[in-house]
N, C-alpha and C. Protein backbone atom coordinates (compact mmCIF):
# COMPACT_ATOMS: atom_id res chain seq x y z
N UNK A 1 0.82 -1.19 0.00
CA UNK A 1 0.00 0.00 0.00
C UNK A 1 0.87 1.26 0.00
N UNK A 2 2.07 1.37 -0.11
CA UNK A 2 2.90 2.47 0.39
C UNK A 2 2.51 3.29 -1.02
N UNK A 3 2.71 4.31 -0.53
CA UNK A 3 2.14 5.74 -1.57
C UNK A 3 0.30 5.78 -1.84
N UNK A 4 -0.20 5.02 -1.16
CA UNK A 4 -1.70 4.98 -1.42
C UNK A 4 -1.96 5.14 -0.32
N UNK A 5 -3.25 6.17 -0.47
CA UNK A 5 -4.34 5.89 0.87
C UNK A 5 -5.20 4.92 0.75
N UNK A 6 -5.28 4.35 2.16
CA UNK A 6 -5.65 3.22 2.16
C UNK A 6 -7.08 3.21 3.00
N UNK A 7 -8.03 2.53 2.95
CA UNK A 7 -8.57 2.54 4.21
C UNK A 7 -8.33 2.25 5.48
N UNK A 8 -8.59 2.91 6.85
CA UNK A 8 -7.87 2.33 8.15
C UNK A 8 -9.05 1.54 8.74
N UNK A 9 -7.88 0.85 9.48
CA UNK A 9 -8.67 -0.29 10.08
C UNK A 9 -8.57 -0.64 11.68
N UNK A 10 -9.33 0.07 12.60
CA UNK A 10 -9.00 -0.10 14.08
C UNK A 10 -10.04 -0.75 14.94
N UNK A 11 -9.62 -1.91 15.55
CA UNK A 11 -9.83 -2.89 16.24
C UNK A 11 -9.97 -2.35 17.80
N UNK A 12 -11.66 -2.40 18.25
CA UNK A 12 -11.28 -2.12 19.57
C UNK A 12 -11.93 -3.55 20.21
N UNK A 13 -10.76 -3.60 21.21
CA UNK A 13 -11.27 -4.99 22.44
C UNK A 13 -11.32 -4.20 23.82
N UNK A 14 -11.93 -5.16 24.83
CA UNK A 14 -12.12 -4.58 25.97
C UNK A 14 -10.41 -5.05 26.55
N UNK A 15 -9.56 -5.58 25.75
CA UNK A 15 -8.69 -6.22 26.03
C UNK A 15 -7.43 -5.86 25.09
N UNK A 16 -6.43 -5.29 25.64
CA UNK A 16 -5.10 -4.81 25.05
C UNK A 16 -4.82 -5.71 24.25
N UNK A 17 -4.73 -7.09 24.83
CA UNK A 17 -3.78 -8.21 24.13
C UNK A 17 -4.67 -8.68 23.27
N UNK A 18 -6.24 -8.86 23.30
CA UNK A 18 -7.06 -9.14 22.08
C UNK A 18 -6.62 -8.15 20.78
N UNK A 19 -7.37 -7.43 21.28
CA UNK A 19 -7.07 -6.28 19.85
C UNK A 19 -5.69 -5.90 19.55
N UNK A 20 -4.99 -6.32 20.08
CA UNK A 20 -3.73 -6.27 19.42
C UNK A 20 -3.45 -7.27 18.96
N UNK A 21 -3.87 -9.10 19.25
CA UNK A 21 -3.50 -10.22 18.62
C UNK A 21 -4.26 -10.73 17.38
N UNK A 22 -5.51 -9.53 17.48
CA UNK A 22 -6.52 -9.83 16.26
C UNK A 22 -6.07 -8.73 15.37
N UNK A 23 -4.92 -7.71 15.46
CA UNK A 23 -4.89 -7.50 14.38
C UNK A 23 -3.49 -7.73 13.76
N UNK A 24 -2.72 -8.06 14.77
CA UNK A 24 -1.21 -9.40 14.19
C UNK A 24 -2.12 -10.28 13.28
N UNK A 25 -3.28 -11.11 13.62
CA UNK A 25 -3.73 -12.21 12.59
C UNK A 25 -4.18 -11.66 11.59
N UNK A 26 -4.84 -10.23 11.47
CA UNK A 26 -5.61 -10.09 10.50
C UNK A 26 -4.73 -9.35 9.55
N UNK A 27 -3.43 -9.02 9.66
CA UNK A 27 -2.55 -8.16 8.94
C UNK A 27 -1.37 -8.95 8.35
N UNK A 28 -1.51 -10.53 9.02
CA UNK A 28 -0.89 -11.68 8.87
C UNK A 28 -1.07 -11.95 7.74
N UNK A 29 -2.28 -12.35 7.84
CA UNK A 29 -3.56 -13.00 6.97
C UNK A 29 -3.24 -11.91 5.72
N UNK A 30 -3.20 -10.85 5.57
CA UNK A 30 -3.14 -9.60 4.23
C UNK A 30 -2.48 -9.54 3.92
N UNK A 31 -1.31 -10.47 4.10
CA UNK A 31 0.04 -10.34 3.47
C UNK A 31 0.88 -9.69 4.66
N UNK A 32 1.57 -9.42 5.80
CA UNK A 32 1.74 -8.71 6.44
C UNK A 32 2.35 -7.75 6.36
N UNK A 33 3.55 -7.71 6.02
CA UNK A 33 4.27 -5.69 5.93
C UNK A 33 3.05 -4.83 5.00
N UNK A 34 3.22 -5.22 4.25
CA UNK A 34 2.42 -4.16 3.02
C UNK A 34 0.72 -4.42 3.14
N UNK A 35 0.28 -3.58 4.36
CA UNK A 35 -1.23 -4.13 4.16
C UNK A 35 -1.62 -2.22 4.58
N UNK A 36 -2.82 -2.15 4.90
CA UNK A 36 -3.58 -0.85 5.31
C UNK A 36 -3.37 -0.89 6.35
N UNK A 37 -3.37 0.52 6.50
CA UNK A 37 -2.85 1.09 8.19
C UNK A 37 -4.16 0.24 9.13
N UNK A 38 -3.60 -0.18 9.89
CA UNK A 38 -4.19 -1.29 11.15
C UNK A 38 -4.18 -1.01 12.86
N UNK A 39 -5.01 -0.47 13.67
CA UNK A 39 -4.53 -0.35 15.29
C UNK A 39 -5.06 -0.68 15.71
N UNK A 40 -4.90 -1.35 17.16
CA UNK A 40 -5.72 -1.73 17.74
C UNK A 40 -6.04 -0.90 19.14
N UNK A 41 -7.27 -0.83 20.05
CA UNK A 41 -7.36 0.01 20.50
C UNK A 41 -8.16 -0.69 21.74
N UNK A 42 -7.13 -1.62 22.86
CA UNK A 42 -7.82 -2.12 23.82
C UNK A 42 -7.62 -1.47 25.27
N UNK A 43 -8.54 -2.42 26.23
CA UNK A 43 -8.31 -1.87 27.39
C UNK A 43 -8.37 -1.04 27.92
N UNK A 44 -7.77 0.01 28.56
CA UNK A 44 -8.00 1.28 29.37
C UNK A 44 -6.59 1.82 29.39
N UNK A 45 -6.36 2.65 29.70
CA UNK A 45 -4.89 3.10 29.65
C UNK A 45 -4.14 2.80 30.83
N UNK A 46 -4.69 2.31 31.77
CA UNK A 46 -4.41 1.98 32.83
C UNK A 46 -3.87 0.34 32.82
N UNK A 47 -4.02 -0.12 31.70
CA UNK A 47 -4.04 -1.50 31.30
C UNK A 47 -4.74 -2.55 31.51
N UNK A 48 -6.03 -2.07 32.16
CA UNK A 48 -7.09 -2.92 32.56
C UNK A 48 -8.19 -2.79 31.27
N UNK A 49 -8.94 -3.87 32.12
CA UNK A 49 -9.92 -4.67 30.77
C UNK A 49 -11.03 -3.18 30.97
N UNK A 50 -11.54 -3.01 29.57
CA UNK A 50 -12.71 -2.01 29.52
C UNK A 50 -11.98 -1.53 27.90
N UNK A 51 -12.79 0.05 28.05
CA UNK A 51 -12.87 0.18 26.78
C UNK A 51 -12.45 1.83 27.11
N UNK A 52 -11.80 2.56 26.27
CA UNK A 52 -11.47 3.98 26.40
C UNK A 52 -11.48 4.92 25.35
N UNK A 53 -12.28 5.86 25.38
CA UNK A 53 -12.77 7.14 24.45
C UNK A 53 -10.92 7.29 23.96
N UNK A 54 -10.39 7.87 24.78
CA UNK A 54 -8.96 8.68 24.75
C UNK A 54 -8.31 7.49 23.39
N UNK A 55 -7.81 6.26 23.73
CA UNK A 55 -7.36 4.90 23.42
C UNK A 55 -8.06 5.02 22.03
N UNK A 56 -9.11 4.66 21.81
CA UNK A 56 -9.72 4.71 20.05
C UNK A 56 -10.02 5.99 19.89
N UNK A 57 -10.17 7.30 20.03
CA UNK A 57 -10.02 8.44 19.21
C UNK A 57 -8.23 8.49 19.01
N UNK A 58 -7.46 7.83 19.63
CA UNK A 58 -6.22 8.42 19.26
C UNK A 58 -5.81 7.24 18.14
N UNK A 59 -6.44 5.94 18.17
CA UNK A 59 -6.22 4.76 16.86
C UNK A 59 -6.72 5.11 15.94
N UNK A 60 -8.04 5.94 15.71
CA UNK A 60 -8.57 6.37 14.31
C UNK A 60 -7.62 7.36 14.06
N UNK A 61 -7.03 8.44 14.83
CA UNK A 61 -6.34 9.18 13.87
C UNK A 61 -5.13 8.90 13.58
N UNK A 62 -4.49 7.67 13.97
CA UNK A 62 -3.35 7.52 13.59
C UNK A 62 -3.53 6.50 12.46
N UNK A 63 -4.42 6.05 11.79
CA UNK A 63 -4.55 5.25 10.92
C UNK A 63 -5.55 6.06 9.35
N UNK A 64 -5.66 7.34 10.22
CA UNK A 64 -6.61 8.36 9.10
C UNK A 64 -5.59 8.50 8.19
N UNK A 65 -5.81 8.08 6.79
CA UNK A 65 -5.28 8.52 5.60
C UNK A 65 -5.70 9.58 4.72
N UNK A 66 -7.03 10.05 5.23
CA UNK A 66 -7.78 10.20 4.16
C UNK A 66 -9.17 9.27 3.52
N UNK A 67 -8.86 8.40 3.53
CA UNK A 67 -9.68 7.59 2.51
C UNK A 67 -10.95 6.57 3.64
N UNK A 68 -10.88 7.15 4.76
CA UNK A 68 -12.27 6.27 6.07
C UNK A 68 -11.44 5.68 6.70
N UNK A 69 -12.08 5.38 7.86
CA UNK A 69 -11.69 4.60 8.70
C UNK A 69 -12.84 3.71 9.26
N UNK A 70 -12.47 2.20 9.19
CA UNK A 70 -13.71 1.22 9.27
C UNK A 70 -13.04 0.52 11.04
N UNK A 71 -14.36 1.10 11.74
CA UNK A 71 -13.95 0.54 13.56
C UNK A 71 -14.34 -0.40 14.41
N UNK A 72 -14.19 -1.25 13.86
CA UNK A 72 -14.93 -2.98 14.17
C UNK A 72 -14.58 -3.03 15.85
N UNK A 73 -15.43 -3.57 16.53
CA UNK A 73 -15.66 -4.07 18.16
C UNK A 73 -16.07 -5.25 18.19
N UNK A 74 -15.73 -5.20 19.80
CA UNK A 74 -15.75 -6.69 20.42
C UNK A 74 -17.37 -6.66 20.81
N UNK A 75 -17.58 -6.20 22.18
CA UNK A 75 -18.99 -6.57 22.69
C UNK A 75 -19.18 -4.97 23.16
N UNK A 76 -20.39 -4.76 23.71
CA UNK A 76 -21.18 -3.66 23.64
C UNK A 76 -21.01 -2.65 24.33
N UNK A 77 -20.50 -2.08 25.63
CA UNK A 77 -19.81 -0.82 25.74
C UNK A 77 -18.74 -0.18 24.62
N UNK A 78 -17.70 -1.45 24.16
CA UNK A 78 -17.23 -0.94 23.22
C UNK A 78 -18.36 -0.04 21.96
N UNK A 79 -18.94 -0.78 21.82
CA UNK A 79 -20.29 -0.07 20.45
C UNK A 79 -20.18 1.38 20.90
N UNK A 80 -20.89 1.28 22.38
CA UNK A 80 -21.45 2.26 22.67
C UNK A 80 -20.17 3.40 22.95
N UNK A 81 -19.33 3.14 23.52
CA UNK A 81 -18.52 4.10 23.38
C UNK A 81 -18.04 4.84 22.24
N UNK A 82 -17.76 3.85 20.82
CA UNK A 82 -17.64 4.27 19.68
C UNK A 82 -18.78 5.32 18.58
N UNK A 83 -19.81 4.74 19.21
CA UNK A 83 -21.16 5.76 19.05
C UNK A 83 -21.05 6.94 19.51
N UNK A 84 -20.66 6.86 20.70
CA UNK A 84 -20.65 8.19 21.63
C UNK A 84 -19.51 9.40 20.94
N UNK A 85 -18.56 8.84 20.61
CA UNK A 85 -17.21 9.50 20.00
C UNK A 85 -17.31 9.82 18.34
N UNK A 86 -18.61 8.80 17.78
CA UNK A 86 -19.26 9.40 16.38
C UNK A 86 -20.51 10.66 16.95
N UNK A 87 -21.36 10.46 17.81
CA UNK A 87 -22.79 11.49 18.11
C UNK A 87 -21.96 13.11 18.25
N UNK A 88 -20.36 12.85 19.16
CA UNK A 88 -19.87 13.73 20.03
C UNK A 88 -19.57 14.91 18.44
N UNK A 89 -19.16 14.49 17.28
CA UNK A 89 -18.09 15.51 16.55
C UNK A 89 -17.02 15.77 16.85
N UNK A 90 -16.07 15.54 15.82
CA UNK A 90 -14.72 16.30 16.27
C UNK A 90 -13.77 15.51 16.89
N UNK A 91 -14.37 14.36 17.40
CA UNK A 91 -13.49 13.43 18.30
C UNK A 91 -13.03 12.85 17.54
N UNK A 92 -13.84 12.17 16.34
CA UNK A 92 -13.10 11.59 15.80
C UNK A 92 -13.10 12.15 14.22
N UNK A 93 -11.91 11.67 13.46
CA UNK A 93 -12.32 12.27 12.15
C UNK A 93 -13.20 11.91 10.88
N UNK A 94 -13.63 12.84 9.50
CA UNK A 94 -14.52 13.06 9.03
C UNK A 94 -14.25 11.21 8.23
N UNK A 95 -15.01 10.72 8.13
CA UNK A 95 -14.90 8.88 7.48
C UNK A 95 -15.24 8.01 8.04
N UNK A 96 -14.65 8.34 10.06
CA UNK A 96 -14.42 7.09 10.59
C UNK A 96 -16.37 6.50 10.58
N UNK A 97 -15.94 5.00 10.90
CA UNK A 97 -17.50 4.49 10.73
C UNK A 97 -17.44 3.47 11.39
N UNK A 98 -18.08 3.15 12.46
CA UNK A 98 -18.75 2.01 13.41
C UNK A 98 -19.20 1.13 12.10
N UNK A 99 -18.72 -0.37 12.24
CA UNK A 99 -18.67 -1.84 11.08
C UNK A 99 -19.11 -2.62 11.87
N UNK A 100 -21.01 -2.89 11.46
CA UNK A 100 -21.17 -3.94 12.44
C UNK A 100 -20.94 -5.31 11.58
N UNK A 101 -19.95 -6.17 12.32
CA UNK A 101 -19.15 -6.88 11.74
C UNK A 101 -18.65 -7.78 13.09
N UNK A 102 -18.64 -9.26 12.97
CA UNK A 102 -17.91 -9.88 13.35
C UNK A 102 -16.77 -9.83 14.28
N UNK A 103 -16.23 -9.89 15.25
CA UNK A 103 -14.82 -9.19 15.19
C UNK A 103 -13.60 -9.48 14.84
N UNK A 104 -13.35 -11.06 14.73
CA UNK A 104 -12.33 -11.98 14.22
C UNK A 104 -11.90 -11.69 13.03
N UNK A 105 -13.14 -12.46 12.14
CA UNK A 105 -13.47 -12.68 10.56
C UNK A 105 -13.77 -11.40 10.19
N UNK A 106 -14.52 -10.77 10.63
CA UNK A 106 -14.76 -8.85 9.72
C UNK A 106 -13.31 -8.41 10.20
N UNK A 107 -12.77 -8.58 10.95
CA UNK A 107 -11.40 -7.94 10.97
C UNK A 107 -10.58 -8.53 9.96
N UNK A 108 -10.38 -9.63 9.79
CA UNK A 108 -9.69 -10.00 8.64
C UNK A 108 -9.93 -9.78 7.32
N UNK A 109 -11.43 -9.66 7.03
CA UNK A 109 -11.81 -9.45 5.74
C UNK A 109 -11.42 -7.95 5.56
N UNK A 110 -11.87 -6.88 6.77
CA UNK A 110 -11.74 -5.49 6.40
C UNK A 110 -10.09 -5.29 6.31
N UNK A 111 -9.49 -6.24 6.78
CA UNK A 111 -7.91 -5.65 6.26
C UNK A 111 -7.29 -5.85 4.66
N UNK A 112 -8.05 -7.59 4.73
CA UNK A 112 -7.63 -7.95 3.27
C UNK A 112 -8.22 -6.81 2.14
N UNK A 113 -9.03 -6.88 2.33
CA UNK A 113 -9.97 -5.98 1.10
C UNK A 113 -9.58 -4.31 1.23
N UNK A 114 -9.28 -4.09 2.41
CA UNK A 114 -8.56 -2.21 2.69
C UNK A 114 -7.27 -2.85 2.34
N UNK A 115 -6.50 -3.71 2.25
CA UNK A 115 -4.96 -3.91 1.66
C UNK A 115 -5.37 -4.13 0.04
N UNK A 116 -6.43 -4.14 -0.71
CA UNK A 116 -6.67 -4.37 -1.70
C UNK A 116 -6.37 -2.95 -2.67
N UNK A 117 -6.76 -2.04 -1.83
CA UNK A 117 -7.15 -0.60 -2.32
C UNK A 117 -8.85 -0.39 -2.31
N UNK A 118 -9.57 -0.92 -1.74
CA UNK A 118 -10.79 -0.76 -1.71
C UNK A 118 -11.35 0.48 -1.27
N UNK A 119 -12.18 1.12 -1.37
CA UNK A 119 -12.95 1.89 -0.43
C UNK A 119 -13.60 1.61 0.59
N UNK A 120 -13.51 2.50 1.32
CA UNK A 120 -14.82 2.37 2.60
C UNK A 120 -15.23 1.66 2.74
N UNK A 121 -16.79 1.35 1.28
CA UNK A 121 -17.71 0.78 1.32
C UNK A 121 -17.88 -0.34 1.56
N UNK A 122 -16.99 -0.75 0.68
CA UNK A 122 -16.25 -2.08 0.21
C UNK A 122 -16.01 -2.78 1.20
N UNK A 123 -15.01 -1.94 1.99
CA UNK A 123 -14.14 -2.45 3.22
C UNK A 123 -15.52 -3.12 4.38
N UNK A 124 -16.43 -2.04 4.68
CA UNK A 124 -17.55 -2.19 5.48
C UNK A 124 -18.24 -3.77 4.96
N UNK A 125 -18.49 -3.81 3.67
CA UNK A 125 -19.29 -5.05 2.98
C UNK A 125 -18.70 -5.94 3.38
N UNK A 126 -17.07 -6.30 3.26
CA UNK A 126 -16.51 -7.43 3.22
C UNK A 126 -16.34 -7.80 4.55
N UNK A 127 -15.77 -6.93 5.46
CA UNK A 127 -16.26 -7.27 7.23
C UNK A 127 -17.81 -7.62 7.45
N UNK A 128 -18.77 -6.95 6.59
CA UNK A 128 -20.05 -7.68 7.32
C UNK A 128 -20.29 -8.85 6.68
N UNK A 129 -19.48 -9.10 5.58
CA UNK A 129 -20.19 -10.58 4.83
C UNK A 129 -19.49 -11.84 5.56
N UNK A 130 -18.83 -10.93 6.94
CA UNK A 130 -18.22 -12.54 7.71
C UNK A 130 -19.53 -13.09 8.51
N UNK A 131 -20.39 -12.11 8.73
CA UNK A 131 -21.43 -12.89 9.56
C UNK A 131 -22.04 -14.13 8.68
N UNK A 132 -21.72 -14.24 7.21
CA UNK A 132 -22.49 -15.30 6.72
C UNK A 132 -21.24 -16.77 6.30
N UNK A 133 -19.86 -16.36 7.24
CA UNK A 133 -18.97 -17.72 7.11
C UNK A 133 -19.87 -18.36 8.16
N UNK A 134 -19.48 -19.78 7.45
CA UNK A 134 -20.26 -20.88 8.12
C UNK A 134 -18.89 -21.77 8.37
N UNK A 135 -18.81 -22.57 9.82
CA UNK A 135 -17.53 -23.36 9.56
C UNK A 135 -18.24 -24.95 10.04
N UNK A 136 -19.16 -25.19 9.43
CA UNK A 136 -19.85 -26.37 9.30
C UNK A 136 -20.24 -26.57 8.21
């Protein structure tokens, strides 16, 4: 992806070492050096389990290229916090977008397909079309 904007892709867990090991796999999985800007955004800053405004407004902008930012979560304060930091303005920047998506599999798909050169849209589609992997 180098010289392209890419779509970004930030992973929040209630858990440092989740969202940071789901997006080692999912950037793995994309080929790894050369994929779309990727962060993950767990825990509390304190290093405990939860979820933190400060922690994912500062992962979307370090992964803002320009071109969206797609913000896949674990379970539901996360949502809601990410809602709160889209309702608020300003917190976060003009693209970013709550992906209701999977968090494993939409994380992997939204990296492969944002390492593709995809758009946004795209990126959003291919994280939600993990809800229809079946592994039976």
């Amino acid at each position: 992806m180098s010289g392209e904007r890419a779509v970004g892709i930030v992973l929040v867990s209630h858990s440092a070492s989740v969202a940071a090991s789901v997006a080692g796999l999912a950037k793995g999985l994309a080929g790894g050096k050369d994929t779309a800007p990727v962060a993950a955004a767990g825990g509390t800053p304190d290093g405990g389990l939860g979820t933190s405004a400060e922690l994912i407004a500062e992962a979307v902008r370090s992964v803002d290229g320009g071109a969206g930012v797609a913000v896949l979560v674990d379970l539901g304060s996360a949502v809601l916090t990410v809602k709160a930091l889209l309702a608020e303005g300003g917190e976060l920047p003009d693209g970013a977008r709550l992906v209701d998506a999977p968090f494993v599999e939409g994380a992997v798909a939204a990296v492969v397909t944002a390492s593709a050169g995809a758009d946004l849209d795209a990126v959003e589609a291919a994280a939600k079309e993990a809800y229809d992997y079946r592994k039976m």
